[in-house]
N, C-alpha and C. Protein backbone atom coordinates (compact mmCIF):
# COMPACT_ATOMS: atom_id res chain seq x y z
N UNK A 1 91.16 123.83 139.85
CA UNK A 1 91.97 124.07 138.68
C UNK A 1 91.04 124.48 137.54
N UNK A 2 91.71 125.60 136.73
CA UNK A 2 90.43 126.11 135.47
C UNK A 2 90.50 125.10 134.46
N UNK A 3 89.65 125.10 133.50
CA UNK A 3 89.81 124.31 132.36
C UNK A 3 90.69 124.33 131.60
N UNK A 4 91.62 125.88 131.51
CA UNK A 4 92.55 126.32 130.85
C UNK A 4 94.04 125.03 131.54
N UNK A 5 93.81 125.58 132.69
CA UNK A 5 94.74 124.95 133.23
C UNK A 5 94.78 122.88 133.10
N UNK A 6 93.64 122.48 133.45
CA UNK A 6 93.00 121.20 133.02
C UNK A 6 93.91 120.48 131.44
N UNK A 7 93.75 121.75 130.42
CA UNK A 7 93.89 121.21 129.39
C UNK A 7 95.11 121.31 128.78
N UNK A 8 95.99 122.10 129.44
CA UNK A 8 97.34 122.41 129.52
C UNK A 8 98.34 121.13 129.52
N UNK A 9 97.53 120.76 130.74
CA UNK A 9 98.46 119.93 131.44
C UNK A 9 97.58 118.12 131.03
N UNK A 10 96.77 117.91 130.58
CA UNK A 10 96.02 116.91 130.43
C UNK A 10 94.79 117.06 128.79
N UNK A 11 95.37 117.62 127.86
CA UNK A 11 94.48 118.13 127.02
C UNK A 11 93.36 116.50 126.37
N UNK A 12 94.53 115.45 126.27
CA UNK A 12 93.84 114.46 125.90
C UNK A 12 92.69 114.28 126.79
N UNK A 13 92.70 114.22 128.16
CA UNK A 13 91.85 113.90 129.08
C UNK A 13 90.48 114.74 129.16
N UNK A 14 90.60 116.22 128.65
CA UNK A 14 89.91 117.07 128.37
C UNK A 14 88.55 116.45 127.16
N UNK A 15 89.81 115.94 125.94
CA UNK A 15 88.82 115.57 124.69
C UNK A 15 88.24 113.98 125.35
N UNK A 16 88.73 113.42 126.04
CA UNK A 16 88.07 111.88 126.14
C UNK A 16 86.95 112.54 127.09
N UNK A 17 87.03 113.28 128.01
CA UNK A 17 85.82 113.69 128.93
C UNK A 17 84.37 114.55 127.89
N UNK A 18 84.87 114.95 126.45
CA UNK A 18 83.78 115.71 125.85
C UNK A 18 83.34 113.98 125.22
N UNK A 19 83.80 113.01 124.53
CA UNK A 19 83.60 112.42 123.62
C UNK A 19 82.89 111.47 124.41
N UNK A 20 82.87 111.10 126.00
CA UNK A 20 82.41 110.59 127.00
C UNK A 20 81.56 110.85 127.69
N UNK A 21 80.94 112.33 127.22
CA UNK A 21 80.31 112.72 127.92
C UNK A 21 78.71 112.54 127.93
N UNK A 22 77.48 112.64 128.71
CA UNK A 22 76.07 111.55 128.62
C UNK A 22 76.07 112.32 127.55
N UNK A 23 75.94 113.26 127.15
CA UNK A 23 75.12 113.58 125.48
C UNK A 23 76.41 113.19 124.66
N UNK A 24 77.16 113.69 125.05
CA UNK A 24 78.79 113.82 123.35
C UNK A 24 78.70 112.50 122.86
N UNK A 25 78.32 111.10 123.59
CA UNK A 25 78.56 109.83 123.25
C UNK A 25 77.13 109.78 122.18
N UNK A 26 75.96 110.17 122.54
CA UNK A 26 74.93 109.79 121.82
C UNK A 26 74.52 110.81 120.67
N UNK A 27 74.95 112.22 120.67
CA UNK A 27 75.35 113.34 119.41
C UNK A 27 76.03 112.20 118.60
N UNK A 28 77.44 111.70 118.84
CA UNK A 28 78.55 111.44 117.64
C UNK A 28 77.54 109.95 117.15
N UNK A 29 77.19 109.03 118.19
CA UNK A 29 76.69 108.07 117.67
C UNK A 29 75.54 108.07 116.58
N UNK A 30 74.53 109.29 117.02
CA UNK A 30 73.70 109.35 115.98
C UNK A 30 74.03 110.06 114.84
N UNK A 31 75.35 111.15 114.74
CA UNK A 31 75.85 111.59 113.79
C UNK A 31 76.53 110.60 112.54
N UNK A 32 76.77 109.45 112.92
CA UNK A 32 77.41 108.65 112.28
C UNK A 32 76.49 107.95 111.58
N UNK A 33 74.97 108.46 111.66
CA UNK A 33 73.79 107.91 110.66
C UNK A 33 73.97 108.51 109.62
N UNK A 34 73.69 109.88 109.86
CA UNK A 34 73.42 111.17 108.93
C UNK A 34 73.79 112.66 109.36
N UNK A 35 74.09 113.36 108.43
CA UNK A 35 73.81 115.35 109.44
C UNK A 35 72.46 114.92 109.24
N UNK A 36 71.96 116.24 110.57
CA UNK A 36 70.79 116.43 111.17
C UNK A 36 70.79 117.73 111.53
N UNK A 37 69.53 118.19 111.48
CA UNK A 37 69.40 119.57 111.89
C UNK A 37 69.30 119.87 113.51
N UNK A 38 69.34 120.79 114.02
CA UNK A 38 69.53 120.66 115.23
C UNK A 38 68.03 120.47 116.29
N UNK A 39 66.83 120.66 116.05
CA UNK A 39 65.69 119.97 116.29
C UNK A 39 65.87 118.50 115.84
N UNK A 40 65.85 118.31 114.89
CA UNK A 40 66.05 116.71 114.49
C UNK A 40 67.02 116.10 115.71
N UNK A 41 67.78 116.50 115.54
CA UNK A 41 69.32 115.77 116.25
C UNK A 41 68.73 116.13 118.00
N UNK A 42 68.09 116.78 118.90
CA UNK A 42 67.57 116.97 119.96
C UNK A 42 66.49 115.52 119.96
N UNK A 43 65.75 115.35 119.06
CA UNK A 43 64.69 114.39 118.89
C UNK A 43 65.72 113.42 118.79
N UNK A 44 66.39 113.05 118.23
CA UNK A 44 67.22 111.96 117.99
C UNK A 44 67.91 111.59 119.15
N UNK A 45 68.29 112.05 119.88
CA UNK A 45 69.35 111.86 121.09
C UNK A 45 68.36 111.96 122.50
N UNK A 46 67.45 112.67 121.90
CA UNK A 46 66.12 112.17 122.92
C UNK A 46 65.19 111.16 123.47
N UNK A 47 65.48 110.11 122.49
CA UNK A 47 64.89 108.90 122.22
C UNK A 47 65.87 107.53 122.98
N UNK A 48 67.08 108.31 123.52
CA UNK A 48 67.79 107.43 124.22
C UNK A 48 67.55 107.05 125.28
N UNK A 49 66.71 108.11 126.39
CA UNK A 49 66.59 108.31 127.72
C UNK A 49 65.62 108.49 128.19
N UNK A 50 65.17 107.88 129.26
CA UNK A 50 63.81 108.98 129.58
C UNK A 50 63.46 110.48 129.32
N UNK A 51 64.45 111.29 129.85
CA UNK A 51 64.50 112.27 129.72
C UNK A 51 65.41 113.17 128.55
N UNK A 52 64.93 113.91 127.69
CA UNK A 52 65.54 114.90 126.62
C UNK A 52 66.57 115.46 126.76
N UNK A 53 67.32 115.44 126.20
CA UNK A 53 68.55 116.92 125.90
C UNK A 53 67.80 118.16 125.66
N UNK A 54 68.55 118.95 126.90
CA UNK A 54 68.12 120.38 126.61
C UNK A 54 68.16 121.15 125.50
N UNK A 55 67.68 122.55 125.20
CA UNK A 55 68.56 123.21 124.25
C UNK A 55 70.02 123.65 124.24
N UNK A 56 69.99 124.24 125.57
CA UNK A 56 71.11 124.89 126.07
C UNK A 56 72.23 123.22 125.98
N UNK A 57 71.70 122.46 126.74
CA UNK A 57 72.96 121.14 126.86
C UNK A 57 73.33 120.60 125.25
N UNK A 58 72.62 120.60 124.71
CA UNK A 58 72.88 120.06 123.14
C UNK A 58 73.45 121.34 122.43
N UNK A 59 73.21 122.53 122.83
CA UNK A 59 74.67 123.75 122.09
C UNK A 59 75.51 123.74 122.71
N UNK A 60 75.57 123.29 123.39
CA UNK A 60 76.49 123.74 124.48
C UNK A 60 77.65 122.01 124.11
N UNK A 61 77.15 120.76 123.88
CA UNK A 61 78.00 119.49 123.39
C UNK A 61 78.03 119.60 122.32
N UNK A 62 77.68 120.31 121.56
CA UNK A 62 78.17 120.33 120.01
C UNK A 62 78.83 121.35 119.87
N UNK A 63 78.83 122.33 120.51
CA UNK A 63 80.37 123.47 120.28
C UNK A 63 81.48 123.33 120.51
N UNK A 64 81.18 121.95 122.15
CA UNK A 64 82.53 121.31 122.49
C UNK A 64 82.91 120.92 121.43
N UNK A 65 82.11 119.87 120.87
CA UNK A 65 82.43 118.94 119.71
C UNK A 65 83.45 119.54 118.15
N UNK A 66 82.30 120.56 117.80
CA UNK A 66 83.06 121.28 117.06
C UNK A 66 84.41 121.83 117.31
N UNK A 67 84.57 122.38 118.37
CA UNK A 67 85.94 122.99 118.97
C UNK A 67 87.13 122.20 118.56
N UNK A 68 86.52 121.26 119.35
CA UNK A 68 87.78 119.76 118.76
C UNK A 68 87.81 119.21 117.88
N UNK A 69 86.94 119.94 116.84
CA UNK A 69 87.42 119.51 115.42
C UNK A 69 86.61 118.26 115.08
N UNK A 70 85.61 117.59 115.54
CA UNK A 70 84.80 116.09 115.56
C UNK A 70 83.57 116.39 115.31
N UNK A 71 83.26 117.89 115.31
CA UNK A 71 81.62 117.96 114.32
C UNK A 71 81.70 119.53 113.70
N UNK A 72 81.06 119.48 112.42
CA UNK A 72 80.76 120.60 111.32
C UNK A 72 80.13 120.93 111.50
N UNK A 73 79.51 122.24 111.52
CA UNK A 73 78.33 123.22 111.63
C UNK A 73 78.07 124.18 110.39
N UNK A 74 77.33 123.56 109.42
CA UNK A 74 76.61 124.48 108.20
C UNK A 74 75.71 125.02 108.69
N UNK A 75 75.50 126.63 108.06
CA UNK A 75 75.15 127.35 108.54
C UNK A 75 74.84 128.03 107.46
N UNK A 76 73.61 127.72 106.37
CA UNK A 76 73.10 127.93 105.00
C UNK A 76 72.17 129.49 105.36
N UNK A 77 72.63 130.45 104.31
CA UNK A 77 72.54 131.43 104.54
C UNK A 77 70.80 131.75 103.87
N UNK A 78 69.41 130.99 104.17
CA UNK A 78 68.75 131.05 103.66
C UNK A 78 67.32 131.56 104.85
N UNK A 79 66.49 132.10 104.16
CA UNK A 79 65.53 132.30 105.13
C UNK A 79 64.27 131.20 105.19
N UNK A 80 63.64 130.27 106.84
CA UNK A 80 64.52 130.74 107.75
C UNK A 80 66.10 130.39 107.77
N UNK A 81 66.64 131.07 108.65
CA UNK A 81 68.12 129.97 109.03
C UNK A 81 68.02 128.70 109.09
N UNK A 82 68.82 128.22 108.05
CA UNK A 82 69.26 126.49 108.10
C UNK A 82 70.59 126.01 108.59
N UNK A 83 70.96 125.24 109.86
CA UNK A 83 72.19 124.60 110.07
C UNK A 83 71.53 123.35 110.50
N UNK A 84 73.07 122.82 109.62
CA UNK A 84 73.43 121.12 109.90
C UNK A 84 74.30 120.79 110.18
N UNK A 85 73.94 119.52 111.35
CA UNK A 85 75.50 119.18 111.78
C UNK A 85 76.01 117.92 111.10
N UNK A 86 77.32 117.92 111.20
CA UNK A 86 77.67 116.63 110.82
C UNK A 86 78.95 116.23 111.03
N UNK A 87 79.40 114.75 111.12
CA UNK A 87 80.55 114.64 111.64
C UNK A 87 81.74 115.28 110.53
N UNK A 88 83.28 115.48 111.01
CA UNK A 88 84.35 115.53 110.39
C UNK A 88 84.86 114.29 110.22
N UNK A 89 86.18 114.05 109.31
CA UNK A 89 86.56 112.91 109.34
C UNK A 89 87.36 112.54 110.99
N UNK A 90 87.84 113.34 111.44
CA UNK A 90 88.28 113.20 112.74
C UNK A 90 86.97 112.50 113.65
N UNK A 91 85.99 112.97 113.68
CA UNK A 91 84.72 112.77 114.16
C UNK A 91 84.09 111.45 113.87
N UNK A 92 84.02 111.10 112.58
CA UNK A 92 83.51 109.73 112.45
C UNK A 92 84.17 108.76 112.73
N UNK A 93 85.88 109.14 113.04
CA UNK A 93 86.63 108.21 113.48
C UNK A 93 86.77 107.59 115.17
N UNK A 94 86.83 109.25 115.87
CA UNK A 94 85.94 108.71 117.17
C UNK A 94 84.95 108.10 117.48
N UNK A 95 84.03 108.69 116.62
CA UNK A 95 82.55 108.18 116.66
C UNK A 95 82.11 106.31 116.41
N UNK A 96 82.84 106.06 115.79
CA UNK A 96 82.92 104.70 115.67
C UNK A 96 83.18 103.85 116.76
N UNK A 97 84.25 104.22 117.46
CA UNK A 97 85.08 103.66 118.71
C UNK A 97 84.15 103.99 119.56
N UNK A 98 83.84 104.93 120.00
CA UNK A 98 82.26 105.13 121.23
C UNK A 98 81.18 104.39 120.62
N UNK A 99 80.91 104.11 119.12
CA UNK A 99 79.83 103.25 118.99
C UNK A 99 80.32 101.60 119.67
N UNK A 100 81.26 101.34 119.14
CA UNK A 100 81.84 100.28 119.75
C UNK A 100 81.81 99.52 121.18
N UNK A 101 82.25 100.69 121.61
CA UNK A 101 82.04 100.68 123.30
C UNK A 101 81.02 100.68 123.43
N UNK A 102 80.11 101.43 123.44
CA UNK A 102 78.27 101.35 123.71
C UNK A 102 77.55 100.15 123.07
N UNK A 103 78.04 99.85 121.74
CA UNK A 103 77.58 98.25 121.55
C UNK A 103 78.22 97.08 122.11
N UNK A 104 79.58 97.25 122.83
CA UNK A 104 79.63 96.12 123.83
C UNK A 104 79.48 96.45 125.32
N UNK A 105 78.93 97.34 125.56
CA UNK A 105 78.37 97.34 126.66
C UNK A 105 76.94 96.80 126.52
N UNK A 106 76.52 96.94 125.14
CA UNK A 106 74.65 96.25 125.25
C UNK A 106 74.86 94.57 125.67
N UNK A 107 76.09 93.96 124.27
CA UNK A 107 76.24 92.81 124.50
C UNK A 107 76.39 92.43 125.44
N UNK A 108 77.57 92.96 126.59
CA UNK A 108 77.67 92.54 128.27
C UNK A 108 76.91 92.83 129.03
N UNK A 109 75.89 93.40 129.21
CA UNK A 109 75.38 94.01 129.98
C UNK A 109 75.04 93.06 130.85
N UNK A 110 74.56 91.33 130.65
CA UNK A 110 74.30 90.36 131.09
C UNK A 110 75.28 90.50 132.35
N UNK A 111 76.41 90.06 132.36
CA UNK A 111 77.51 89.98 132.68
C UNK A 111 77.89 91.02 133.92
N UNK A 112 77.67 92.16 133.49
CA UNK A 112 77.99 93.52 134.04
C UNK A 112 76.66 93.71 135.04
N UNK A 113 75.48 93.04 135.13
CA UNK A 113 74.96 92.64 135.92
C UNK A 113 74.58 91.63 137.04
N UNK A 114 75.35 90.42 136.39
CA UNK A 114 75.70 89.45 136.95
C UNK A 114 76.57 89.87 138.24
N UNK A 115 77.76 90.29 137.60
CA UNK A 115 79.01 90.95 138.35
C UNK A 115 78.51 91.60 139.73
N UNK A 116 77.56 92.59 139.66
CA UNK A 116 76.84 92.99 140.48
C UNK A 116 76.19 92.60 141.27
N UNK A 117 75.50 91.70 141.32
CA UNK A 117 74.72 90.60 142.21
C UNK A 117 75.56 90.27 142.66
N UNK A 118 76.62 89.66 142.52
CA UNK A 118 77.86 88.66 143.36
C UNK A 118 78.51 90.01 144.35
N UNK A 119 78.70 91.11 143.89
CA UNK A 119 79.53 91.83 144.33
C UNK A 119 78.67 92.61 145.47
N UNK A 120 77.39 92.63 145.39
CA UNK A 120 75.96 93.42 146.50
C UNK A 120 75.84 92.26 147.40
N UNK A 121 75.68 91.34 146.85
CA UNK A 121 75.87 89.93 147.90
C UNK A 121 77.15 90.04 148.53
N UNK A 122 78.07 89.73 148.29
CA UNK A 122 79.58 89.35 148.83
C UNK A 122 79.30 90.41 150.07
N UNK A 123 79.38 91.57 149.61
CA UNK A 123 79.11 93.24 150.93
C UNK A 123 78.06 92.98 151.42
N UNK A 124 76.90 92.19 151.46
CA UNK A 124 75.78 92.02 152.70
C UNK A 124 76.20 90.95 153.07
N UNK A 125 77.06 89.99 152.35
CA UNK A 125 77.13 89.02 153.43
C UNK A 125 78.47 89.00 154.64
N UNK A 126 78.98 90.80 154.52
CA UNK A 126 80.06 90.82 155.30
C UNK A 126 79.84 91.66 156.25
């Protein structure tokens, strides 16, 4: 099924899959510090993982983003070129709720590992 079609028929499911997505969650979260330029904001969302956000993957989650209306793109007409991103009010309002979620997933994580042990045990011991 195309995306066209995807979003037709499921558009919400479309925006929870961008706002969910490994970078879209850690873009909006660090957007909700400050705008950032788009080197900055690569360094910033880089610092989450072992491994970096691309160039291509970080234009490519912030156009989603923008699309749906949840991040701004200034685009200061000065030499060199200056753009900054930053959230919308739509945007900081998601952005909050994924911070949410990602800070109680730190808090459980105990738990959500625990869970796991019982549940890797239970299946070897069957």
């Amino acid at each position: 099924m195309a995306v066209s079609e995807v979003e037709a028929l499921c558009p919400h499911r479309l925006v929870l899959e961008h706002l969910t997505s490994r970078w879209g969650v850690l873009v909006l979260i660090e957007l909700l510090e400050r705008s950032y330029r788009f080197s900055e904001l690569r360094r910033a969302v880089s610092r989450w993982g072992d491994r970096g956000v691309s160039e291509k993957m970080l234009t490519q989650t912030l156009q989603t983003l923008e699309r749906d209306g949840l991040v701004h793109r200034d685009a200061k007409p000065v030499i060199p070129p200056r753009v900054d991103y930053s959230l919308t009010d739509l945007g900081r309002e998601a952005a909050e709720q994924v911070r949410a979620l990602a800070q109680w997933t730190q808090r459980r994580m105990d738990d959500v590992e625990k869970a796991r042990r019982t549940y890797d045990e239970t299946r070897a011991a069957s």
